[in-house]
C-alpha atoms as a PDB file:
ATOM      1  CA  UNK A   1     108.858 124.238  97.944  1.00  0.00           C
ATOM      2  CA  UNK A   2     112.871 124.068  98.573  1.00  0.00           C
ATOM      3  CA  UNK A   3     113.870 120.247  98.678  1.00  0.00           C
ATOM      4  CA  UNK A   4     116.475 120.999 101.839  1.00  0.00           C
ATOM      5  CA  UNK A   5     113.692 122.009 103.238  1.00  0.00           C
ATOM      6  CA  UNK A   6     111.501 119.776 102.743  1.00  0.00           C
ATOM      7  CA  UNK A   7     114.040 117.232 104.380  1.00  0.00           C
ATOM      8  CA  UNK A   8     114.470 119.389 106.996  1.00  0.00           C
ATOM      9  CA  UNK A   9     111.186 119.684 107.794  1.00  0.00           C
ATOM     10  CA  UNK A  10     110.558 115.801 107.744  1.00  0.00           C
ATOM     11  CA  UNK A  11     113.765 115.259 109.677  1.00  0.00           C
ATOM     12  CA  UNK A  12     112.310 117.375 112.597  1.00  0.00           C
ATOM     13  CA  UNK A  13     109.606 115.748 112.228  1.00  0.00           C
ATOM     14  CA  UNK A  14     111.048 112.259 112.875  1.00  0.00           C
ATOM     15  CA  UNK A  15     112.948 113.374 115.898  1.00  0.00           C
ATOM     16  CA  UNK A  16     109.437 115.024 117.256  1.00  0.00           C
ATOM     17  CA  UNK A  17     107.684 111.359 116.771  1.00  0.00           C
ATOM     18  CA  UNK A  18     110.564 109.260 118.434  1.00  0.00           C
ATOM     19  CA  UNK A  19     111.111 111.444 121.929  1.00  0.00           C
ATOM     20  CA  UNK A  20     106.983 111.351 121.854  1.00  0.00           C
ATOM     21  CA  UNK A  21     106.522 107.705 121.331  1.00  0.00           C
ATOM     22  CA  UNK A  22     109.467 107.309 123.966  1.00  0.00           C
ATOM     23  CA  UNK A  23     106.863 108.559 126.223  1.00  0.00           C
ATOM     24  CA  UNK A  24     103.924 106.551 125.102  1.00  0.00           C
ATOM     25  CA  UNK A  25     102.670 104.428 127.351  1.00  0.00           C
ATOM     26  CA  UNK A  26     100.446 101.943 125.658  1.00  0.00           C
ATOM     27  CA  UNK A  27     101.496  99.524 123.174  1.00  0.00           C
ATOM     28  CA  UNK A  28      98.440 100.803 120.816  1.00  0.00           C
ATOM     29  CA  UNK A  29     100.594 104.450 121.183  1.00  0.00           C
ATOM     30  CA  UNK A  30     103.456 102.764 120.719  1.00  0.00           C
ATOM     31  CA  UNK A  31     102.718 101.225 117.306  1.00  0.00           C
ATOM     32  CA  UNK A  32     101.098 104.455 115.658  1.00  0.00           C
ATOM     33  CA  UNK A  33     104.298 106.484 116.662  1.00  0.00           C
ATOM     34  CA  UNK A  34     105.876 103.660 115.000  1.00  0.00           C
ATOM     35  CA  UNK A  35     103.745 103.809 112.319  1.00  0.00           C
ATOM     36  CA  UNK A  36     103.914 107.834 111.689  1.00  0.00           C
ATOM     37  CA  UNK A  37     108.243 107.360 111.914  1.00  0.00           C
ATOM     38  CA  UNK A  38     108.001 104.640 109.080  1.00  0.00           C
ATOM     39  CA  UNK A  39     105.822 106.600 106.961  1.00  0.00           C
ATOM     40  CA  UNK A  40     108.084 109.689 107.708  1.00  0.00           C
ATOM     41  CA  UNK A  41     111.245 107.625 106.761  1.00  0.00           C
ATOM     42  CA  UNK A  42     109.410 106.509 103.842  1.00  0.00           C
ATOM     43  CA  UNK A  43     109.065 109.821 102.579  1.00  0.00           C
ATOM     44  CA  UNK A  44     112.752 110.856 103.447  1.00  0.00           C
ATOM     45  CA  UNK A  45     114.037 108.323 101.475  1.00  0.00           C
ATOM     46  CA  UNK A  46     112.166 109.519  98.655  1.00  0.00           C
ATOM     47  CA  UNK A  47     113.724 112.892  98.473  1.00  0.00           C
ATOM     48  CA  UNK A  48     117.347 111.103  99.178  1.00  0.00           C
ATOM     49  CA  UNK A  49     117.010 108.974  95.589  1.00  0.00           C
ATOM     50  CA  UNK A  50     115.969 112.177  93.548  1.00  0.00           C
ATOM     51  CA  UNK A  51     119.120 113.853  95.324  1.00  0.00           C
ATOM     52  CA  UNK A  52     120.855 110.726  94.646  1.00  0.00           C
ATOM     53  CA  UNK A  53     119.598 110.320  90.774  1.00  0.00           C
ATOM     54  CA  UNK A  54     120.126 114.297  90.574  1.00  0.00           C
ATOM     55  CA  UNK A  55     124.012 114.217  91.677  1.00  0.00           C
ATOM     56  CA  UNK A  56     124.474 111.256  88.906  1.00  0.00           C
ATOM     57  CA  UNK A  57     121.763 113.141  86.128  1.00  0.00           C
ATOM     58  CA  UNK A  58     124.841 116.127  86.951  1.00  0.00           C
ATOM     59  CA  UNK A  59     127.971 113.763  86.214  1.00  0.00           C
ATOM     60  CA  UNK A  60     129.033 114.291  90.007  1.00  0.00           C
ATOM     61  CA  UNK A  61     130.744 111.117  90.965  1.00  0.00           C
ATOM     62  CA  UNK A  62     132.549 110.562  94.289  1.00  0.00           C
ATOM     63  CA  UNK A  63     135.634 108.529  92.872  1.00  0.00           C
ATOM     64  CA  UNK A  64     135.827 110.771  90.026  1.00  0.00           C
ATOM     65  CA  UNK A  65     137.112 114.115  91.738  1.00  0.00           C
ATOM     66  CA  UNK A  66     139.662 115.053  89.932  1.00  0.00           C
ATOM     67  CA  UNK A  67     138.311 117.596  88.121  1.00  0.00           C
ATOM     68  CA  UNK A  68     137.940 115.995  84.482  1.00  0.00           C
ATOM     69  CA  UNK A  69     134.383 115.238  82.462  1.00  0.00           C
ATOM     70  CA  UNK A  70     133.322 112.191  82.676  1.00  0.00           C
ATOM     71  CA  UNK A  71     133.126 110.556  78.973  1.00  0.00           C
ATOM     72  CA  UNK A  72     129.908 109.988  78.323  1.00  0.00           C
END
């Protein structure tokens, strides 16, 4: 499966979670929205280091724009 969608797809799923436990009632509700949002973040983060470890595996470096290779 595509990686931007993947993050997509967990993103939306965040956003889902949060407006429903902003209507939960009970604290119990409360805490397993809470829970499913961490473990969603969790999982986000994930695919942000392998796009973060991918841009530096590719020699892309934001303070290095100018065009040249980096030497090493």
């Amino acid at each position: 499966m595509d990686p931007i969608k993947i993050v997509d797809e967990l993103s939306s799923q965040i956003l889902i979670t949060l407006k429903m436990m902003s209507k939960a009632k009970t604290a119990e509700e409360k805490l397993v929205y809470s829970k499913t949002v961490k473990n969603l973040s969790d999982s986000l983060s994930v695919f942000f280091e392998l796009i973060h470890e991918i841009t530096l595996f590719d020699g892309y470096d934001e303070d290095h724009e100018d065009g040249e290779d980096i030497p090493f």
